[in-house]
N, C-alpha and C. Protein backbone atom coordinates (compact mmCIF):
# COMPACT_ATOMS: atom_id res chain seq x y z
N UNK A 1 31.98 29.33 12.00
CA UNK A 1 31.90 28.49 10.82
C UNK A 1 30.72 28.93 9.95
N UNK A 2 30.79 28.83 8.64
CA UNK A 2 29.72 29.77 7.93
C UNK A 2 28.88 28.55 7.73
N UNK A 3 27.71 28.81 7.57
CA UNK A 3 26.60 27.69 7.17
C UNK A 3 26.52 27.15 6.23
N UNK A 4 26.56 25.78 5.59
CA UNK A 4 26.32 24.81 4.52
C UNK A 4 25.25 25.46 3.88
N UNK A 5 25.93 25.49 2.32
CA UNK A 5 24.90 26.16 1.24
C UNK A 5 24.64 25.10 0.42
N UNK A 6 23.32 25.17 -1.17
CA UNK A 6 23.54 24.26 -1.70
C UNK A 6 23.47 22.96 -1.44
N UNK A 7 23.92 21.79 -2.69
CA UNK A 7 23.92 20.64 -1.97
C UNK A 7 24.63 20.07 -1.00
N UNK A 8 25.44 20.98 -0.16
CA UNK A 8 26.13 20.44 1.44
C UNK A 8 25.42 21.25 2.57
N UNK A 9 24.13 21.58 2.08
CA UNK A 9 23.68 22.06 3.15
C UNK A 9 22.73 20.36 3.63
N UNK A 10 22.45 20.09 5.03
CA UNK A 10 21.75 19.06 5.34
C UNK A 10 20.46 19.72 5.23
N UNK A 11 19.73 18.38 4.77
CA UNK A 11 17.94 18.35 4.41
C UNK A 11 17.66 17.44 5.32
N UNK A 12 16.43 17.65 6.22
CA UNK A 12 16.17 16.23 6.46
C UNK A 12 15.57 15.34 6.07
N UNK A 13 15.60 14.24 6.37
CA UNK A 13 15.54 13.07 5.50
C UNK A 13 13.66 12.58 5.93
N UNK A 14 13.36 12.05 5.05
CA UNK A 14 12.01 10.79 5.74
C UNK A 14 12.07 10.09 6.26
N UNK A 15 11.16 9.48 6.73
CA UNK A 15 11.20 8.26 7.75
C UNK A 15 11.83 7.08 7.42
N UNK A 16 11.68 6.91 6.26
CA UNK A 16 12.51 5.31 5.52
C UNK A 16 13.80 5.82 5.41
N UNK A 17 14.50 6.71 4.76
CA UNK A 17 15.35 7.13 4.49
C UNK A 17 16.21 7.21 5.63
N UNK A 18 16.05 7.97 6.51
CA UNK A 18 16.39 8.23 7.97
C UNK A 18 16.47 6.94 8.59
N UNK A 19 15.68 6.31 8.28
CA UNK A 19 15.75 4.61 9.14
C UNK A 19 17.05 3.70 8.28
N UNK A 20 17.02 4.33 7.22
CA UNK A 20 17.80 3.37 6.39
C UNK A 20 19.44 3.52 6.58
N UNK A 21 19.59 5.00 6.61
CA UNK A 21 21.06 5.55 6.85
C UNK A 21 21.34 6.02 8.25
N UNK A 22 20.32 5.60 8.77
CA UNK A 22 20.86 5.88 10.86
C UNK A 22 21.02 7.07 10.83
N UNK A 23 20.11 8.27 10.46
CA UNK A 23 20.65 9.46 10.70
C UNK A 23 19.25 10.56 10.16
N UNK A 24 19.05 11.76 11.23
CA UNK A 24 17.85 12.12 10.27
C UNK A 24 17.97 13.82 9.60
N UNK A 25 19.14 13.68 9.23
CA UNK A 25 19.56 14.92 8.44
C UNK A 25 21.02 14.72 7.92
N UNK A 26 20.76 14.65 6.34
CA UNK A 26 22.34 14.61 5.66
C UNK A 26 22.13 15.41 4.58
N UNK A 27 23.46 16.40 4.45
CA UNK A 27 23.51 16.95 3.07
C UNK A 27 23.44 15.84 1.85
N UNK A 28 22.67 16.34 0.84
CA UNK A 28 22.39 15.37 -0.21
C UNK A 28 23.69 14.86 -1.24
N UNK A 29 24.71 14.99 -1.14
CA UNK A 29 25.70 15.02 -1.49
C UNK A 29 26.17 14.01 -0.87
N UNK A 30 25.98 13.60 0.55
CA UNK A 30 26.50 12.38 1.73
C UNK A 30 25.55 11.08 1.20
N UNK A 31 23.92 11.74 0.89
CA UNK A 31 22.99 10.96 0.70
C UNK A 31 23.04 10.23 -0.55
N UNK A 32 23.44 10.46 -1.32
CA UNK A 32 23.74 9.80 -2.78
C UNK A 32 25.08 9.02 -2.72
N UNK A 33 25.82 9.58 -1.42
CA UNK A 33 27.66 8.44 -1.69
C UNK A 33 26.74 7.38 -0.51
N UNK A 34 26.41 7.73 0.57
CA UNK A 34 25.55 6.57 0.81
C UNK A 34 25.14 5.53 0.62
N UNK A 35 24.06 5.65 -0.07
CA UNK A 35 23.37 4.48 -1.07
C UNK A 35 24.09 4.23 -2.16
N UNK A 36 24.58 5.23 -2.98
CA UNK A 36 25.96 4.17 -3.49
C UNK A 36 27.06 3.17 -2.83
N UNK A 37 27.04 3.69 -1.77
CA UNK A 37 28.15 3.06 -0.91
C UNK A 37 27.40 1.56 -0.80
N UNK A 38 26.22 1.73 -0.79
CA UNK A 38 25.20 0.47 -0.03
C UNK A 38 24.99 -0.58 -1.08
N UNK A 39 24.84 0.50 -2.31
CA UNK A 39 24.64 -0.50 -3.36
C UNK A 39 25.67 -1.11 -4.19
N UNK A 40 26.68 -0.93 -4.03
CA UNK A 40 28.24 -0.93 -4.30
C UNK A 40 28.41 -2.28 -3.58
N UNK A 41 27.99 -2.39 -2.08
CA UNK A 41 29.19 -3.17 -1.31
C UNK A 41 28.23 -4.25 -1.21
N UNK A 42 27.29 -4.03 -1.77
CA UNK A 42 25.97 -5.29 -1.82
C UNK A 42 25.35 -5.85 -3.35
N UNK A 43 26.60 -4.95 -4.55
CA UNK A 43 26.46 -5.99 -5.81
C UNK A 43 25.31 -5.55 -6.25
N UNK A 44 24.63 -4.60 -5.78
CA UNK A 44 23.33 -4.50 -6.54
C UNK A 44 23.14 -3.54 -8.28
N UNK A 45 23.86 -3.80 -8.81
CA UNK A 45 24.00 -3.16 -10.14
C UNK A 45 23.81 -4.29 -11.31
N UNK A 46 23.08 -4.33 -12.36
CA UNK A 46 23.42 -5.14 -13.41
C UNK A 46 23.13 -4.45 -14.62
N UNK A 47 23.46 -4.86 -15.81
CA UNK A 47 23.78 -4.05 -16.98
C UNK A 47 22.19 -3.87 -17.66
N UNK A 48 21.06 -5.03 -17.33
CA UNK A 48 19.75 -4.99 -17.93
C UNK A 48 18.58 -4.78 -17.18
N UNK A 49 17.78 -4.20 -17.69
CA UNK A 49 16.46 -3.40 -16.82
C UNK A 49 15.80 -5.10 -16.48
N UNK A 50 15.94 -4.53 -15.09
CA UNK A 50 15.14 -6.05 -14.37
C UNK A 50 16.15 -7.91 -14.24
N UNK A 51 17.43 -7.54 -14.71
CA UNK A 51 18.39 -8.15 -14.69
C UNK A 51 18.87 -8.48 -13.31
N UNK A 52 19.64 -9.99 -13.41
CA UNK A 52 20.00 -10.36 -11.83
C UNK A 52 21.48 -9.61 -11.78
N UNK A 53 21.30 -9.08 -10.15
CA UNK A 53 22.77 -8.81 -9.65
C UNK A 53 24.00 -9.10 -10.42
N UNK A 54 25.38 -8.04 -10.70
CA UNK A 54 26.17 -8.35 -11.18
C UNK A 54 27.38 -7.51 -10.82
N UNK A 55 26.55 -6.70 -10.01
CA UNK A 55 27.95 -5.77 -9.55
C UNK A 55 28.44 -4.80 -10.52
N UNK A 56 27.63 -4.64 -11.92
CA UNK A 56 28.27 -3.34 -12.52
C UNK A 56 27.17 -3.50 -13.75
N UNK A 57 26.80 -1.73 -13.96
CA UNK A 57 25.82 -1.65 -15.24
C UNK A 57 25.19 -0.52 -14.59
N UNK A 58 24.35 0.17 -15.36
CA UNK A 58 23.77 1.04 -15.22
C UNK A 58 22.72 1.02 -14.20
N UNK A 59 21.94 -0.48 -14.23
CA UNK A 59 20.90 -0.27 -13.12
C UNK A 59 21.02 -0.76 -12.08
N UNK A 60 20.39 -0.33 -10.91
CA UNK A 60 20.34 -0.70 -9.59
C UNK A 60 19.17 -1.63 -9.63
N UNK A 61 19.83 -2.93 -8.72
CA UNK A 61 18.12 -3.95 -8.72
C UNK A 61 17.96 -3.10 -6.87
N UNK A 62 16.37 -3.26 -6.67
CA UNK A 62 15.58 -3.02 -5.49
C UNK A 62 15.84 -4.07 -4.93
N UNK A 63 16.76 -4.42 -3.44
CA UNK A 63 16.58 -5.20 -2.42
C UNK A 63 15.26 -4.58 -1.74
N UNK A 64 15.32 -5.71 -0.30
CA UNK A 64 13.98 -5.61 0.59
C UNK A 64 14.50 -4.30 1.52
N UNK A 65 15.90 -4.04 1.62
CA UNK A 65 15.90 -2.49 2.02
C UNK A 65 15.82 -1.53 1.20
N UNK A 66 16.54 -1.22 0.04
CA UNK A 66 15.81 -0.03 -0.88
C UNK A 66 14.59 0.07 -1.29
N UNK A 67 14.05 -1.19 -1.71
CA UNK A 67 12.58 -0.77 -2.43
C UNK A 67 11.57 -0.37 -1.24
N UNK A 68 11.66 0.32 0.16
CA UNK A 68 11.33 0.79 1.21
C UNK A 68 11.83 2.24 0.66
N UNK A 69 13.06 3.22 0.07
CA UNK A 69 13.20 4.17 -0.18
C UNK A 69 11.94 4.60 -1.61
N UNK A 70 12.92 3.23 -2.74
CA UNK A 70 12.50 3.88 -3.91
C UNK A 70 10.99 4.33 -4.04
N UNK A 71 10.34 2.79 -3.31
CA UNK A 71 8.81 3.46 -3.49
C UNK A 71 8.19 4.28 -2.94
N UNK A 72 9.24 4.99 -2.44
CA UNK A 72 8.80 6.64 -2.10
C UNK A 72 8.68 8.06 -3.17
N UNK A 73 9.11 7.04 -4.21
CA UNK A 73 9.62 8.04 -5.16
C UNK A 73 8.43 8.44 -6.58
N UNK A 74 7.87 9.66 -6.69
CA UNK A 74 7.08 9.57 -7.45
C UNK A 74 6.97 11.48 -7.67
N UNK A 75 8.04 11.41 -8.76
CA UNK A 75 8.34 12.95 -8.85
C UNK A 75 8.36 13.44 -10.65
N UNK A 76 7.68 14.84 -10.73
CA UNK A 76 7.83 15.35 -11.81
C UNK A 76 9.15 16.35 -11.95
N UNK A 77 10.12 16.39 -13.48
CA UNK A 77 11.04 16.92 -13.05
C UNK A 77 10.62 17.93 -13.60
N UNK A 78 11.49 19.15 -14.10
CA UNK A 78 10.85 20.78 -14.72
C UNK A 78 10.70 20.32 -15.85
N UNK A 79 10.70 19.57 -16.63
CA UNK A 79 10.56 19.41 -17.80
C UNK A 79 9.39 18.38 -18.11
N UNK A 80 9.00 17.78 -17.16
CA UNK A 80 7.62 17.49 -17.10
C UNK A 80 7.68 15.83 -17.16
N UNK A 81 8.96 15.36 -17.01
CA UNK A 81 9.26 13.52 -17.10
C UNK A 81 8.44 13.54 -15.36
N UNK A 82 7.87 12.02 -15.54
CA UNK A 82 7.75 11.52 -14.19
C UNK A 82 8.34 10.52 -13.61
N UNK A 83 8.88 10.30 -12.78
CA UNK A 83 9.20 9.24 -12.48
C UNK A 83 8.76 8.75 -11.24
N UNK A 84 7.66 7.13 -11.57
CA UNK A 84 6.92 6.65 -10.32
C UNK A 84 7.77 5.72 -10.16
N UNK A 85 7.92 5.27 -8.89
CA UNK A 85 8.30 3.87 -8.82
C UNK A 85 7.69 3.23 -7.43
N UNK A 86 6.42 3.55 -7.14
CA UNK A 86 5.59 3.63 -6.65
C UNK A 86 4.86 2.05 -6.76
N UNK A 87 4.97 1.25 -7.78
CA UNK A 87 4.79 -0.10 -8.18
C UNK A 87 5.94 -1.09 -8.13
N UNK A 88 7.22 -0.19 -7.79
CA UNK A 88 8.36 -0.88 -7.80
C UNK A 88 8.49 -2.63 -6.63
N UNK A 89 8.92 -3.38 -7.52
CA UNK A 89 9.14 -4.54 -6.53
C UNK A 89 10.48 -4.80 -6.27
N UNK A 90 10.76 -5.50 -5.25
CA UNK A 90 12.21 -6.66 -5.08
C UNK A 90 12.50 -7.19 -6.04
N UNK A 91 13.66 -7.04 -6.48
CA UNK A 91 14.09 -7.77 -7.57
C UNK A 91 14.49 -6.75 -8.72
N UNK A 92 13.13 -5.82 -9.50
CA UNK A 92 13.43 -4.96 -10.23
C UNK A 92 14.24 -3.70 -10.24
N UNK A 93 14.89 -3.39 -11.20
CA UNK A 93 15.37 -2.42 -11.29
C UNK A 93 15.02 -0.73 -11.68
N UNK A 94 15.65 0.08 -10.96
CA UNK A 94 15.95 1.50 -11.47
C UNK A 94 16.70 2.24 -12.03
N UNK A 95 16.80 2.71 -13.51
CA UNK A 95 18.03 3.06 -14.11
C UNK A 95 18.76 4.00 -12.94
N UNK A 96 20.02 4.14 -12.85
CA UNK A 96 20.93 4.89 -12.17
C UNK A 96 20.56 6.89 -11.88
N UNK A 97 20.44 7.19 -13.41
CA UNK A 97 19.63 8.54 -13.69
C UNK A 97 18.77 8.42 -12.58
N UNK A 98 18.04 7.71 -11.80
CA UNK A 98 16.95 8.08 -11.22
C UNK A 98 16.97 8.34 -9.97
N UNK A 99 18.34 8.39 -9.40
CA UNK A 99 19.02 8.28 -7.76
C UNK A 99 18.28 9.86 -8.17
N UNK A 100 18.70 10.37 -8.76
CA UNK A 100 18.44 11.95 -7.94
C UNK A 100 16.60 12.32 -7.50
N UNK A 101 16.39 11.41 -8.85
CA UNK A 101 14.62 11.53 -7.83
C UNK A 101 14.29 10.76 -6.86
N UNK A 102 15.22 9.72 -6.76
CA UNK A 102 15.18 9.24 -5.40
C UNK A 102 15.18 9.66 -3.88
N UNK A 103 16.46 10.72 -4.39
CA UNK A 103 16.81 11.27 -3.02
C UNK A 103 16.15 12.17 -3.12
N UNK A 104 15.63 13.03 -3.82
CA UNK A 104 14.70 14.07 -3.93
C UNK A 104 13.28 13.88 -2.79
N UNK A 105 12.82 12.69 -3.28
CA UNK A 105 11.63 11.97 -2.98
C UNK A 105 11.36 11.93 -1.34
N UNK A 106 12.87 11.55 -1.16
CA UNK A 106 13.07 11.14 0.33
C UNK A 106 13.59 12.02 1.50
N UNK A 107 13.34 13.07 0.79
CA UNK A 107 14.17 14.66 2.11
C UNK A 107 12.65 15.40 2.16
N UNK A 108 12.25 15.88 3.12
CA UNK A 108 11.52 17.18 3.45
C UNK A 108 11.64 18.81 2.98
């Protein structure tokens, strides 16, 4: 079998991350249907930054299990945006765009 290239090759994960999805190596491709999967089947989406639960919209609100990932997250991209969420609380939200520095944040 030839080896996983790219994003289906497995990364391993961090300690929160790994604690969060029972597993301590997933291609990042698994890792993003994941936490969608999580945040999907738990309503956590609403259409306004910092808005209550609604099950659909661009942002994800932080439960008491993600905001254990997100505030792991505190990355520059090549173009020089940062994104901290390093102050992030329960309750607030993260625009959607920002899963990929999420999962970024959270692999080795």
């Amino acid at each position: 079998m030839a080896e996983e290239k790219g994003l289906n090759k497995p990364v391993k994960l961090k300690a929160e991350l790994a604690a969060f999805l029972g597993v301590a190596s997933l291609p990042r491709t698994e890792i993003t249907k994941k936490l969608w999967d999580y945040i999907k089947e738990n309503g956590l989406q609403t259409k306004t930054v910092n808005g209550k639960p609604e099950n659909a919209g661009k942002f994800i609100v932080a439960d008491a299990n993600l905001i254990k990932i997100f505030k792991n997250t505190r990355t520059t991209s090549k173009s020089g945006k940062v994104t901290d969420l390093t102050g992030l609380e329960v309750g607030q939200t993260i625009d959607m765009m920002q899963m990929a520095s999420v999962v970024s944040a959270n692999i080795e």
